[in-house]
N, C-alpha and C. Protein backbone atom coordinates (compact mmCIF):
# COMPACT_ATOMS: atom_id res chain seq x y z
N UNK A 1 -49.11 -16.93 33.55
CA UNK A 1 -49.02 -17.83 34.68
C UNK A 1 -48.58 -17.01 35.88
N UNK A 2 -49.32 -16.98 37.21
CA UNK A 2 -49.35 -17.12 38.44
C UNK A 2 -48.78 -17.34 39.35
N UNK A 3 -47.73 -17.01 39.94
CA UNK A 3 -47.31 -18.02 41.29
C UNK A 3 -47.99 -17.43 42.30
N UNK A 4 -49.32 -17.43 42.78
CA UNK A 4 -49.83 -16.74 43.83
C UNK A 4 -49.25 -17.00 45.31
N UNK A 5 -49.37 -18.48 45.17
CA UNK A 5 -48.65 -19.25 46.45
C UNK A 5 -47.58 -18.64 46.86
N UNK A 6 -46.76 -18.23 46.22
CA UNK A 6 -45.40 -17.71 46.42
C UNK A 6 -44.90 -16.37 46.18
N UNK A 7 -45.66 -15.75 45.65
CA UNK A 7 -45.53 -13.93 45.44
C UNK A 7 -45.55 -13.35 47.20
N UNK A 8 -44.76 -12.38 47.03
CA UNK A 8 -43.81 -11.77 45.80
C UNK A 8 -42.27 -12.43 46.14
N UNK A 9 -41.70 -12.16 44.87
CA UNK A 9 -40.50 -12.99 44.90
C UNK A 9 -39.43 -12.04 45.08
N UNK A 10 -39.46 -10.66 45.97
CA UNK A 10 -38.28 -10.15 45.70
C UNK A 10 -37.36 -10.49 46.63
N UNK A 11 -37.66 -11.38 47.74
CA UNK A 11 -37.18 -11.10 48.67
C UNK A 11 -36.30 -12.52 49.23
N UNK A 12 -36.41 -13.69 47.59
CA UNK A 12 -35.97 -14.83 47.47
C UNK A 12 -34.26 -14.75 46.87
N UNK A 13 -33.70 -16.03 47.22
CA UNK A 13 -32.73 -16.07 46.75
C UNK A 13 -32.58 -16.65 45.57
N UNK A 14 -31.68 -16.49 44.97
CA UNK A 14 -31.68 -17.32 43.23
C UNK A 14 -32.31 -18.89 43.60
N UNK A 15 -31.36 -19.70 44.52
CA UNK A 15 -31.59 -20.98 44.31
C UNK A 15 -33.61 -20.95 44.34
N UNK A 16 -34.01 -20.11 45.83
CA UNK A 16 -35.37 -20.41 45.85
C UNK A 16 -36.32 -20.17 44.39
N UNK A 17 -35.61 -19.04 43.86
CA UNK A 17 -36.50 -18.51 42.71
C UNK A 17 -36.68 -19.65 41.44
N UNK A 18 -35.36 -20.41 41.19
CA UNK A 18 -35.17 -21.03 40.42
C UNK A 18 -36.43 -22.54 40.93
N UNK A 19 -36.44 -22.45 41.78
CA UNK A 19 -37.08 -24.04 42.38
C UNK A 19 -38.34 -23.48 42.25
N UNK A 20 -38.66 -22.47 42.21
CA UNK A 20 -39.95 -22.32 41.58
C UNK A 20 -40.22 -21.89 40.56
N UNK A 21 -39.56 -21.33 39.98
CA UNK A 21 -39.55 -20.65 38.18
C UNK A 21 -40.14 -22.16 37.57
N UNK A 22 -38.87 -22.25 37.37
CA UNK A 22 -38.21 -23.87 36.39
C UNK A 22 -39.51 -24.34 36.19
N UNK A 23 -40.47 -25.28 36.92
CA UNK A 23 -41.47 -25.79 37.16
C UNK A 23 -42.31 -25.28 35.76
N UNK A 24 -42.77 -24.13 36.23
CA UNK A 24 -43.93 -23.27 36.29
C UNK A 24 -43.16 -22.85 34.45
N UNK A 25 -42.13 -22.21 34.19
CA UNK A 25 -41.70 -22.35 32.40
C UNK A 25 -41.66 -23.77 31.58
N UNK A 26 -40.61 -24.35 32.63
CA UNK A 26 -41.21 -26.21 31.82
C UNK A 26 -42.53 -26.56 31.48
N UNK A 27 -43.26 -26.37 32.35
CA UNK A 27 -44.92 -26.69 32.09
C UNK A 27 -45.45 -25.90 30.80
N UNK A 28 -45.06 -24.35 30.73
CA UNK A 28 -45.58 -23.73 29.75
C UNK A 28 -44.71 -24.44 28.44
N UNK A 29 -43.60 -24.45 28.31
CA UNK A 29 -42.70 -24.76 27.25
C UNK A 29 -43.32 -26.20 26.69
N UNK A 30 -43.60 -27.08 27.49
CA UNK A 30 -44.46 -27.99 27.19
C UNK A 30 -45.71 -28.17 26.62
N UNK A 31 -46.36 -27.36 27.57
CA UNK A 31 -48.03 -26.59 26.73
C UNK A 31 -47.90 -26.26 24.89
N UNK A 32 -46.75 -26.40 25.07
CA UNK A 32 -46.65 -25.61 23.43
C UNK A 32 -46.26 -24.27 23.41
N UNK A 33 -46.07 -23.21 24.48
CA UNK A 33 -45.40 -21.85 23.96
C UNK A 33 -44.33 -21.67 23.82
N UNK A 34 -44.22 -20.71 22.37
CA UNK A 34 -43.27 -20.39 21.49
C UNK A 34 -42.07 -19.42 22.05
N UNK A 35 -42.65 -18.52 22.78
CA UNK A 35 -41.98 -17.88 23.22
C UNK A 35 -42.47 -17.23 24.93
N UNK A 36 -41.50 -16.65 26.05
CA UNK A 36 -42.06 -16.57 27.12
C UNK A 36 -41.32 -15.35 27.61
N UNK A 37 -42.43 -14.57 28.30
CA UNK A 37 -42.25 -13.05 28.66
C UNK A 37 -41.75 -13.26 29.95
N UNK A 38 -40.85 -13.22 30.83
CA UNK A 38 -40.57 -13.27 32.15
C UNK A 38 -41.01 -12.12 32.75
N UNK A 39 -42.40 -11.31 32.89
CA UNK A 39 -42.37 -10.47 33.82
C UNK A 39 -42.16 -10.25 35.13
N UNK A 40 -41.08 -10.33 35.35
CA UNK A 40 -40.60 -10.13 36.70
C UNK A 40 -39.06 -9.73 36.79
N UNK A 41 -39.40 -8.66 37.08
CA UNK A 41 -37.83 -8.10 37.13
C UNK A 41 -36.56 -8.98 38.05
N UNK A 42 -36.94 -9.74 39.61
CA UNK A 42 -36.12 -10.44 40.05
C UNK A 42 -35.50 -11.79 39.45
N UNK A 43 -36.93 -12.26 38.66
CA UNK A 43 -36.77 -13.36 38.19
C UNK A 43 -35.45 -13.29 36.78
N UNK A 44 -35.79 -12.25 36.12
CA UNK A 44 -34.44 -11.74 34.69
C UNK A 44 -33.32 -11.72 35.73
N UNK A 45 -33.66 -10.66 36.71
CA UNK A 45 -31.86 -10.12 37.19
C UNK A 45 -31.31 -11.43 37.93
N UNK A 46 -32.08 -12.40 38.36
CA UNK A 46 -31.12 -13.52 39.30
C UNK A 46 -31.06 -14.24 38.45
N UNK A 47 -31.92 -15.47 37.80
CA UNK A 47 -31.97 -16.36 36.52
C UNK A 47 -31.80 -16.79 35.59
N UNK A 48 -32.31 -14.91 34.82
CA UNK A 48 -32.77 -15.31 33.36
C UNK A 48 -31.45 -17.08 32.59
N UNK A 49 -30.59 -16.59 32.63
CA UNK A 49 -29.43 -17.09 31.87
C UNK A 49 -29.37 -18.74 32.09
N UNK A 50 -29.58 -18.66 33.63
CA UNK A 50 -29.69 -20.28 34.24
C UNK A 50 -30.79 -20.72 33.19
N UNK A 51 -31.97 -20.15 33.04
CA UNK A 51 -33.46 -20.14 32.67
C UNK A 51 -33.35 -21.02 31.07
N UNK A 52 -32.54 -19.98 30.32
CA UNK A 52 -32.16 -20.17 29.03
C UNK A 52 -31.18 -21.36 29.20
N UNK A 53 -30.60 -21.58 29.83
CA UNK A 53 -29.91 -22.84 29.25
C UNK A 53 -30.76 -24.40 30.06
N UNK A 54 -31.67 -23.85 30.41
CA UNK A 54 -32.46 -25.23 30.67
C UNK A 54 -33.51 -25.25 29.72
N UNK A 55 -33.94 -24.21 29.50
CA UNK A 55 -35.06 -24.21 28.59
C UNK A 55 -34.79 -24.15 26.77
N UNK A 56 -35.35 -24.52 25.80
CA UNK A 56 -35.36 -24.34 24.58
C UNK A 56 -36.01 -23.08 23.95
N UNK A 57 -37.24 -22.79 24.72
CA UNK A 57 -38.22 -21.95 24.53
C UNK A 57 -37.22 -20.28 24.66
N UNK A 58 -37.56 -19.15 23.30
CA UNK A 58 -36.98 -18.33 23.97
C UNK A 58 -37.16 -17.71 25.05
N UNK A 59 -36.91 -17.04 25.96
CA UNK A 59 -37.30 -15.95 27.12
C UNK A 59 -36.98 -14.60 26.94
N UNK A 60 -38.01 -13.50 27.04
CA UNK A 60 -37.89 -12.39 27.18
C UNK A 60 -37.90 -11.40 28.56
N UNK A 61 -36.93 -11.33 29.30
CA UNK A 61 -37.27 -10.82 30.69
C UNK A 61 -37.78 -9.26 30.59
N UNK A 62 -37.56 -8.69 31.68
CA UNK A 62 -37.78 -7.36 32.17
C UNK A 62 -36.82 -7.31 33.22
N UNK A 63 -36.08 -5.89 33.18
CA UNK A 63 -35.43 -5.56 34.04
C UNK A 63 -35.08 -3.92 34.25
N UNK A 64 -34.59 -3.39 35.44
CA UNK A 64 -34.76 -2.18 35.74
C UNK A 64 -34.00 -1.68 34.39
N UNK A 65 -34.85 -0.03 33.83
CA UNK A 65 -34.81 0.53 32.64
C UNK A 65 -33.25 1.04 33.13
N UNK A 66 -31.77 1.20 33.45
CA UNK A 66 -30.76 2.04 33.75
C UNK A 66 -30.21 2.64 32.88
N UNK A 67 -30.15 1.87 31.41
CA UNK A 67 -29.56 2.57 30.64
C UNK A 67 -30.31 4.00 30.03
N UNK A 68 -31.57 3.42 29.54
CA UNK A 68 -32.68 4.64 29.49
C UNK A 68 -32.54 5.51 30.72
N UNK A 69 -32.64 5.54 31.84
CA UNK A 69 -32.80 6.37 32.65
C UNK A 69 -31.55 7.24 32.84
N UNK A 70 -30.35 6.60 32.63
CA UNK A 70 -29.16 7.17 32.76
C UNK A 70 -29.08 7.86 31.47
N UNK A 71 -29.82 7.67 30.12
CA UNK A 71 -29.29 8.66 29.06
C UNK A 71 -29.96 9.66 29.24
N UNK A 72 -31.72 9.78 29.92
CA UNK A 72 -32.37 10.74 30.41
C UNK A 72 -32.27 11.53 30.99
N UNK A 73 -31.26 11.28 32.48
CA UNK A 73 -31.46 12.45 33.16
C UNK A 73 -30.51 13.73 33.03
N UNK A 74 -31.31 14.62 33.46
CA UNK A 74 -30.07 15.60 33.07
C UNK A 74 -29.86 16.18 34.32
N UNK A 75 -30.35 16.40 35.24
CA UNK A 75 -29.69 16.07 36.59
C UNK A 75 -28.26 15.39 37.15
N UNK A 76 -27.89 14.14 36.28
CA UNK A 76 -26.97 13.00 36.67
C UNK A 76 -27.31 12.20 37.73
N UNK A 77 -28.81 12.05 38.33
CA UNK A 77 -29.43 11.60 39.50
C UNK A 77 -30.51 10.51 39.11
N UNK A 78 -30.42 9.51 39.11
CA UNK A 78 -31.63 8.40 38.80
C UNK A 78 -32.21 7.64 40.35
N UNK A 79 -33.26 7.00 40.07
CA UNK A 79 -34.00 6.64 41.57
C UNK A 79 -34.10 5.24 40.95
N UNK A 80 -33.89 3.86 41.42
CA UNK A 80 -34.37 2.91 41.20
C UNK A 80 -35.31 1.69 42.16
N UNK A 81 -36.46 2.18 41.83
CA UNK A 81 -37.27 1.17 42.73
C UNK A 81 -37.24 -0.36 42.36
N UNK A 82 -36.76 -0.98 43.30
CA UNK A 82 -37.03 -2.56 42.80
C UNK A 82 -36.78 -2.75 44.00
N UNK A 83 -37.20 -3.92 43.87
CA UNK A 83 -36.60 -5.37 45.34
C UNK A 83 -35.78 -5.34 46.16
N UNK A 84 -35.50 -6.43 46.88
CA UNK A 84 -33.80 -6.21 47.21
C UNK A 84 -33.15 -7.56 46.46
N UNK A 85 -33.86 -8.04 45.84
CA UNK A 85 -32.87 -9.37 45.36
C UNK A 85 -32.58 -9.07 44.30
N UNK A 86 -33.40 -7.61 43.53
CA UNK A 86 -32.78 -7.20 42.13
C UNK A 86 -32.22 -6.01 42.29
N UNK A 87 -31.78 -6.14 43.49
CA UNK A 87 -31.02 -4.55 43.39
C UNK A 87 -29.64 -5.54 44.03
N UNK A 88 -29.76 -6.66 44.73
CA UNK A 88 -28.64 -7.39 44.62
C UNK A 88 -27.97 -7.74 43.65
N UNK A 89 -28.70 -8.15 42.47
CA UNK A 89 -28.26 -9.24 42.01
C UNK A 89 -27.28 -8.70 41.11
N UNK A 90 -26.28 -9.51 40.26
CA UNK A 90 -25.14 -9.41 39.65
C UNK A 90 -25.56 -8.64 38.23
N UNK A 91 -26.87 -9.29 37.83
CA UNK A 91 -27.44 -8.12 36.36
C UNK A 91 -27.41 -6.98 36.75
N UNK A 92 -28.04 -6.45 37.69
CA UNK A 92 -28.34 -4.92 38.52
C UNK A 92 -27.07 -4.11 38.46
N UNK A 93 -25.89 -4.89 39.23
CA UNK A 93 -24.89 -4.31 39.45
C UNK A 93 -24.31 -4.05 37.92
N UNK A 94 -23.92 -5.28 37.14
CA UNK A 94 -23.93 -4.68 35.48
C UNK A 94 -24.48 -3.94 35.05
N UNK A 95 -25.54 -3.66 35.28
CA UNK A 95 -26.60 -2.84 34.51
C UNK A 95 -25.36 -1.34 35.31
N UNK A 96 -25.80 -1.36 35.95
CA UNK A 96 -25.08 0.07 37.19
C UNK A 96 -24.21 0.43 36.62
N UNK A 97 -22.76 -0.39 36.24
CA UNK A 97 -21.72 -0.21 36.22
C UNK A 97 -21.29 0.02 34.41
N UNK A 98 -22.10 -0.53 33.85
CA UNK A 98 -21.78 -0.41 32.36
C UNK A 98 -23.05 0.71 31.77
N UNK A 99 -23.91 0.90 32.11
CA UNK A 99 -24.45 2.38 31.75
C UNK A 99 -24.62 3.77 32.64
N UNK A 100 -24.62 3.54 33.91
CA UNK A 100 -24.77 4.42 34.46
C UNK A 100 -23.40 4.77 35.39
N UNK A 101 -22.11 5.27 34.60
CA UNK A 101 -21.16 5.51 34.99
C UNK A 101 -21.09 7.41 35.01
N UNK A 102 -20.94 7.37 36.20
CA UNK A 102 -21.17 9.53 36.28
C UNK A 102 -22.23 9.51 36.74
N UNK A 103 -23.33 8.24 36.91
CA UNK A 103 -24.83 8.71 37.10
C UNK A 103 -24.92 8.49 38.97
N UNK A 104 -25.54 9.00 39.57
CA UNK A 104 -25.97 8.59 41.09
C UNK A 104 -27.34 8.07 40.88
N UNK A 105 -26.99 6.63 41.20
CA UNK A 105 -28.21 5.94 41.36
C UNK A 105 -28.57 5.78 42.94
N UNK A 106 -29.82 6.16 43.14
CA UNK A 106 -30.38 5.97 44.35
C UNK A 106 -31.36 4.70 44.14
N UNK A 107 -31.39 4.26 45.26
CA UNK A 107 -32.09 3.01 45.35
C UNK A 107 -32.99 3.27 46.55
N UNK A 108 -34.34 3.53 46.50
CA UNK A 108 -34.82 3.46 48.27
C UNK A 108 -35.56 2.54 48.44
N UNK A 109 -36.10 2.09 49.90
CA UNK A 109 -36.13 0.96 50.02
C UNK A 109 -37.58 0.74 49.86
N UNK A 110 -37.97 -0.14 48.92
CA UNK A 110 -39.41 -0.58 48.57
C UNK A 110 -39.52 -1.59 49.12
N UNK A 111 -38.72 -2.18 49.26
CA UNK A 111 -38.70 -3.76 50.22
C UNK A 111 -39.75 -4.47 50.39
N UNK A 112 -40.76 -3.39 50.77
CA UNK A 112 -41.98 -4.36 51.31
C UNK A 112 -43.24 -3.91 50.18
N UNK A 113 -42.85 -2.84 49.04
CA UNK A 113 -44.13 -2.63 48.57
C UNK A 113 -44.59 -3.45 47.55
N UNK A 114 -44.31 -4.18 47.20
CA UNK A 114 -44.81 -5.32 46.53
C UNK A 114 -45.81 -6.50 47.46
N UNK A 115 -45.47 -6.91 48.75
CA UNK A 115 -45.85 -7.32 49.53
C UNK A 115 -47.36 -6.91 50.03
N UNK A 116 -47.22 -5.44 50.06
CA UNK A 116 -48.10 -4.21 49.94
C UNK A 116 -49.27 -4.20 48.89
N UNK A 117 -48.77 -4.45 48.16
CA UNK A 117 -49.81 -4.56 46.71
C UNK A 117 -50.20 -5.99 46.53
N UNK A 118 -48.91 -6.79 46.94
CA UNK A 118 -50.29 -8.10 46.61
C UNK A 118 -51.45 -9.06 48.01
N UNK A 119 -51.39 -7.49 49.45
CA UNK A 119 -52.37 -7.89 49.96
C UNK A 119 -53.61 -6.82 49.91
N UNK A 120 -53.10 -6.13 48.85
CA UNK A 120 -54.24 -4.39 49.07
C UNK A 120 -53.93 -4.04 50.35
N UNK A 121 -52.92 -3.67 50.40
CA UNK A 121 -52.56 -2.38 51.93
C UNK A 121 -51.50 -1.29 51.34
N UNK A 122 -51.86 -0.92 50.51
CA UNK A 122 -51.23 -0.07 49.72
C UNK A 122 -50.83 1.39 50.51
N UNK A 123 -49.84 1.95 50.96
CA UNK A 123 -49.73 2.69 52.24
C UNK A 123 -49.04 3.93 50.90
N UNK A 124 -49.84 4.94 50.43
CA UNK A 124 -49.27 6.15 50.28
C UNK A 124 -48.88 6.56 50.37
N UNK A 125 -49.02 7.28 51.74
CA UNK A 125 -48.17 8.06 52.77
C UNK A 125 -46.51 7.78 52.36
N UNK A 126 -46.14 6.26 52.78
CA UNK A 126 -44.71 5.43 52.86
C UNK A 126 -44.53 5.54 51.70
N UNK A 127 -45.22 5.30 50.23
CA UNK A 127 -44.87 5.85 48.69
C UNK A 127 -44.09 6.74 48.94
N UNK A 128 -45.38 8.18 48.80
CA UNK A 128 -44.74 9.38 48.66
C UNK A 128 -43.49 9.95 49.42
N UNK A 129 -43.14 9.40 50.51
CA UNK A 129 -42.36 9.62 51.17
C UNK A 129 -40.74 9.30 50.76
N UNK A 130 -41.24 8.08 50.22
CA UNK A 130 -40.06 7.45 49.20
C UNK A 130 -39.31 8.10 48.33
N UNK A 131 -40.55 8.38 47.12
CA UNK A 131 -40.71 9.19 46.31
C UNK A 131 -39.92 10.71 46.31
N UNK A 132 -40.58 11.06 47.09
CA UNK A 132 -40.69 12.52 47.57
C UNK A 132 -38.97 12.72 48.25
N UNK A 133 -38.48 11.61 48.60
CA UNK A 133 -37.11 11.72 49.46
C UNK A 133 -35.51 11.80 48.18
N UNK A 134 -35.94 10.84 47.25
CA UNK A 134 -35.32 10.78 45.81
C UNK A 134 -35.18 11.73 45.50
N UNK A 135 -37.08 12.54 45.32
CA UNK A 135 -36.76 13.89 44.37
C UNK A 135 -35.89 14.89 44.66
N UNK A 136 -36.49 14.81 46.16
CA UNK A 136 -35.70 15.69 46.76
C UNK A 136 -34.09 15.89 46.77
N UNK A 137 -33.55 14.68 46.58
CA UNK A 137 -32.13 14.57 46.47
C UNK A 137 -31.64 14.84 44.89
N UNK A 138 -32.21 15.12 44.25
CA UNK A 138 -32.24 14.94 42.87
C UNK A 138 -32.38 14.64 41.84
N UNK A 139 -32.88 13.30 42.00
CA UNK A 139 -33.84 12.42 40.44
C UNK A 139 -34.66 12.99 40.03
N UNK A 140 -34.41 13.29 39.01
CA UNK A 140 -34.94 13.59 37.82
C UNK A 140 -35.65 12.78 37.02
N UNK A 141 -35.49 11.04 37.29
CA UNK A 141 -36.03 9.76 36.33
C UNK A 141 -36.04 9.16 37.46
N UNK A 142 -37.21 8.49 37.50
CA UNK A 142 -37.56 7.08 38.51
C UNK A 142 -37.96 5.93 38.06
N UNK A 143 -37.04 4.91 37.92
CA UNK A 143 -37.12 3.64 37.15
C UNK A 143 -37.87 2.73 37.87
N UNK A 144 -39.45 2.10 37.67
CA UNK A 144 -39.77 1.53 38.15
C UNK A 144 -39.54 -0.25 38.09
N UNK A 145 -38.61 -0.69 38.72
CA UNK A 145 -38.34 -1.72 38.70
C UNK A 145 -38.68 -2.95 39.06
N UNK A 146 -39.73 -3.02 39.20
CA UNK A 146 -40.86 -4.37 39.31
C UNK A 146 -42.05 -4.17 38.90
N UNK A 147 -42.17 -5.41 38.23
CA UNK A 147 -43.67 -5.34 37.39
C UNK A 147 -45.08 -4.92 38.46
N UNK A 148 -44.85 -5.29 39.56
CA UNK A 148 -46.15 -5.22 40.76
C UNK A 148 -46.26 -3.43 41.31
N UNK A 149 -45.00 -2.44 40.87
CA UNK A 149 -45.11 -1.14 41.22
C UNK A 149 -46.30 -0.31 40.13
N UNK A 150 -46.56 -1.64 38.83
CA UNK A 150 -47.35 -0.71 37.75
C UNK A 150 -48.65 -0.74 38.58
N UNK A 151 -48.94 -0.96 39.83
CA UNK A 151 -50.50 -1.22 40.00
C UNK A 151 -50.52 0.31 41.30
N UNK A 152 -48.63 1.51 41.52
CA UNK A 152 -49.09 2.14 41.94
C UNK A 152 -48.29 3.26 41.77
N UNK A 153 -47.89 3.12 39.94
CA UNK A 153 -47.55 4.04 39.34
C UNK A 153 -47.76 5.15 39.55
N UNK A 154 -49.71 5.16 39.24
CA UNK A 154 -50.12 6.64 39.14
C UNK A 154 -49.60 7.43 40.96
N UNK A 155 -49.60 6.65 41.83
CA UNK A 155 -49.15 7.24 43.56
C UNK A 155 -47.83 7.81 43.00
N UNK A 156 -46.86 7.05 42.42
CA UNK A 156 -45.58 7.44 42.42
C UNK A 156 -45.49 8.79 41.31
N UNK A 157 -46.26 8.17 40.50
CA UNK A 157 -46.11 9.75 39.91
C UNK A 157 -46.85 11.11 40.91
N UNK A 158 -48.02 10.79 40.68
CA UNK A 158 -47.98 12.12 42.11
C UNK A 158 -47.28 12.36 42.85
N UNK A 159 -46.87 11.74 43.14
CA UNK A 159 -45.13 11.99 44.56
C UNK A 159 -44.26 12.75 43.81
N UNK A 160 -43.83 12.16 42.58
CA UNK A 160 -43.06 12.71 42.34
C UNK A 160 -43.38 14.22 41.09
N UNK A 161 -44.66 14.32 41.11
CA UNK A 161 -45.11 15.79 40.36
C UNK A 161 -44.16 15.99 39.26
N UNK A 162 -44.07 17.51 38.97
CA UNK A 162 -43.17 17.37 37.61
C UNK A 162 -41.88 17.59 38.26
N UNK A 163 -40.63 17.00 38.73
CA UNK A 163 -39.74 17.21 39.15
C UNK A 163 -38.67 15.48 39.17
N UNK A 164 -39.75 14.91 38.32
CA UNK A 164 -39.14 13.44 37.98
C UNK A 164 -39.95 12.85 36.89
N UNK A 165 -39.16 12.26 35.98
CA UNK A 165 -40.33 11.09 34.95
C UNK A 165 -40.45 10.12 35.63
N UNK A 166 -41.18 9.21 35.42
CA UNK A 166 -41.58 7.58 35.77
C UNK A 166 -40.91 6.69 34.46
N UNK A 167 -40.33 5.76 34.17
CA UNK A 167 -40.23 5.15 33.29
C UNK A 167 -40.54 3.46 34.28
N UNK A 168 -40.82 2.48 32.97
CA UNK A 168 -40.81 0.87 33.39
C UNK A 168 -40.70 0.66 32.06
N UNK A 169 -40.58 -0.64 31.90
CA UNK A 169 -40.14 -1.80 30.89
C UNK A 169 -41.36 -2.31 29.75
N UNK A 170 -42.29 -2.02 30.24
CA UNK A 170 -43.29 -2.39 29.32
C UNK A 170 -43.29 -2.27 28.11
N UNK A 171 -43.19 -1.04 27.18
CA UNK A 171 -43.22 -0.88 26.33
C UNK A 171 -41.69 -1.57 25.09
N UNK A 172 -40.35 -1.38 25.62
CA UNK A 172 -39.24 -1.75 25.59
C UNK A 172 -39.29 -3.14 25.04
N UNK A 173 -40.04 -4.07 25.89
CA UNK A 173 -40.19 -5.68 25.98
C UNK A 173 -41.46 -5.61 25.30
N UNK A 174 -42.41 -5.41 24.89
CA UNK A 174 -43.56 -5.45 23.58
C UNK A 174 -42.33 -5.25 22.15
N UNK A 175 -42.00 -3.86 22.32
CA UNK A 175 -41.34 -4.52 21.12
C UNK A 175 -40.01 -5.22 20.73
N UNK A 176 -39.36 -5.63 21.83
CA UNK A 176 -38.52 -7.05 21.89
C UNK A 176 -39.37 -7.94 21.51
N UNK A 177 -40.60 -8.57 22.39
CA UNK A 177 -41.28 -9.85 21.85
C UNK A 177 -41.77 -9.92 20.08
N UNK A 178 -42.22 -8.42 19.58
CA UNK A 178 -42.43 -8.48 18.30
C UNK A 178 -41.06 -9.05 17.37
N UNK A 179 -39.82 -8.01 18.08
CA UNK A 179 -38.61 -9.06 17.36
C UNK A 179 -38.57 -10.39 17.13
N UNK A 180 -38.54 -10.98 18.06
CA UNK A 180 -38.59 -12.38 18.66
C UNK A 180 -39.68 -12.94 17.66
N UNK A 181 -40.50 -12.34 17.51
CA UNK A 181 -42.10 -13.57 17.03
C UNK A 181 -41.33 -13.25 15.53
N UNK A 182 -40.75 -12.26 15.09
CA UNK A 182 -40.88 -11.92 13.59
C UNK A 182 -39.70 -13.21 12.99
N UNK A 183 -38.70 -12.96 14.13
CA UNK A 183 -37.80 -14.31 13.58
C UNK A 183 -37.90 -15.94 13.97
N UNK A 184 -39.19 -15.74 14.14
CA UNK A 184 -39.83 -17.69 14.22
C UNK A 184 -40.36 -17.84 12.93
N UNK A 185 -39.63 -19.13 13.21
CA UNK A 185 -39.95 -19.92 11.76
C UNK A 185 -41.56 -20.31 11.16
């Protein structure tokens, strides 16, 4: 499911996100699904929890990789691309503070590249620059923290050549959901 009308959501506040989540999972939870993938990193870091206690259905979010990235680098330097409402939000800052203690997390500002990608004006240049400004400072791991950056991964990895990994959530949350399906009844 879609919120086209309303993408991208990084730049919402909990209450707004929730007034449109809610809707849009009730309806599915209703449809009959068993279980529900929240891809969206703002939507886990502001919500998820509100989410779960309205809903019955389990939820599986996505959210920026920190702990992975913080056991990775050997630098002590991580880059985290996301939003600004998930680099606000109170998960983010947990996430920060309970794994990546000793680590320098950089955050630069993507703000608008999601915005970017969901009108096709995909600006490179402003990537790599991003990119390229992190490495330069030292990351070694660049956590891609919104599901809408996988459409410009391969840019970010060129930016960042061999002098940084790329990591995201994808794989992590496939096999969470396999957990999840194995213990339904």
């Amino acid at each position: 499911v879609e919120d086209k009308a309303n993408l991208p959501y990084g730049t919402k506040t909990p209450d707004e996100l929730h007034e449109l989540v809610l809707p849009l999972l009730q309806s599915m939870q209703d449809d009959g699904c068993e279980i529900i993938v929240i891809a969206c990193n703002t939507v886990t870091t502001n919500i998820i929890e509100t989410l779960r206690a309205e809903l019955t259905v389990p939820l599986i979010g996505m959210e920026p990789m920190v702990k992975p990235a913080a056991e990775q680098t050997r630098a002590g330097i991580i880059a985290v691309c996301a939003t600004p409402a998930t680099l606000h939000s109170k998960r983010y800052q947990w996430l920060k503070e309970t794994y990546a203690k000793g680590v320098t997390v950089l955050e630069p500002d993507c703000s608008d590249w999601a915005a970017l990608i969901e009108d096709n004006q995909i600006n490179r240049e402003h990537i790599h620059d991003q990119i390229e400004s992190v490495c330069d400072q030292g990351a070694d791991v660049i956590v891609l923290g919104c599901t809408h950056y996988h459409w410009i991964e391969g840019i970010i990895k060129e930016a960042a050549g061999s002098r940084a990994v790329v990591i995201q959530p994808e794989s992590p949350v496939i096999e969470q959901l396999k957990r999840v399906i194995a213990q339904q009844p």
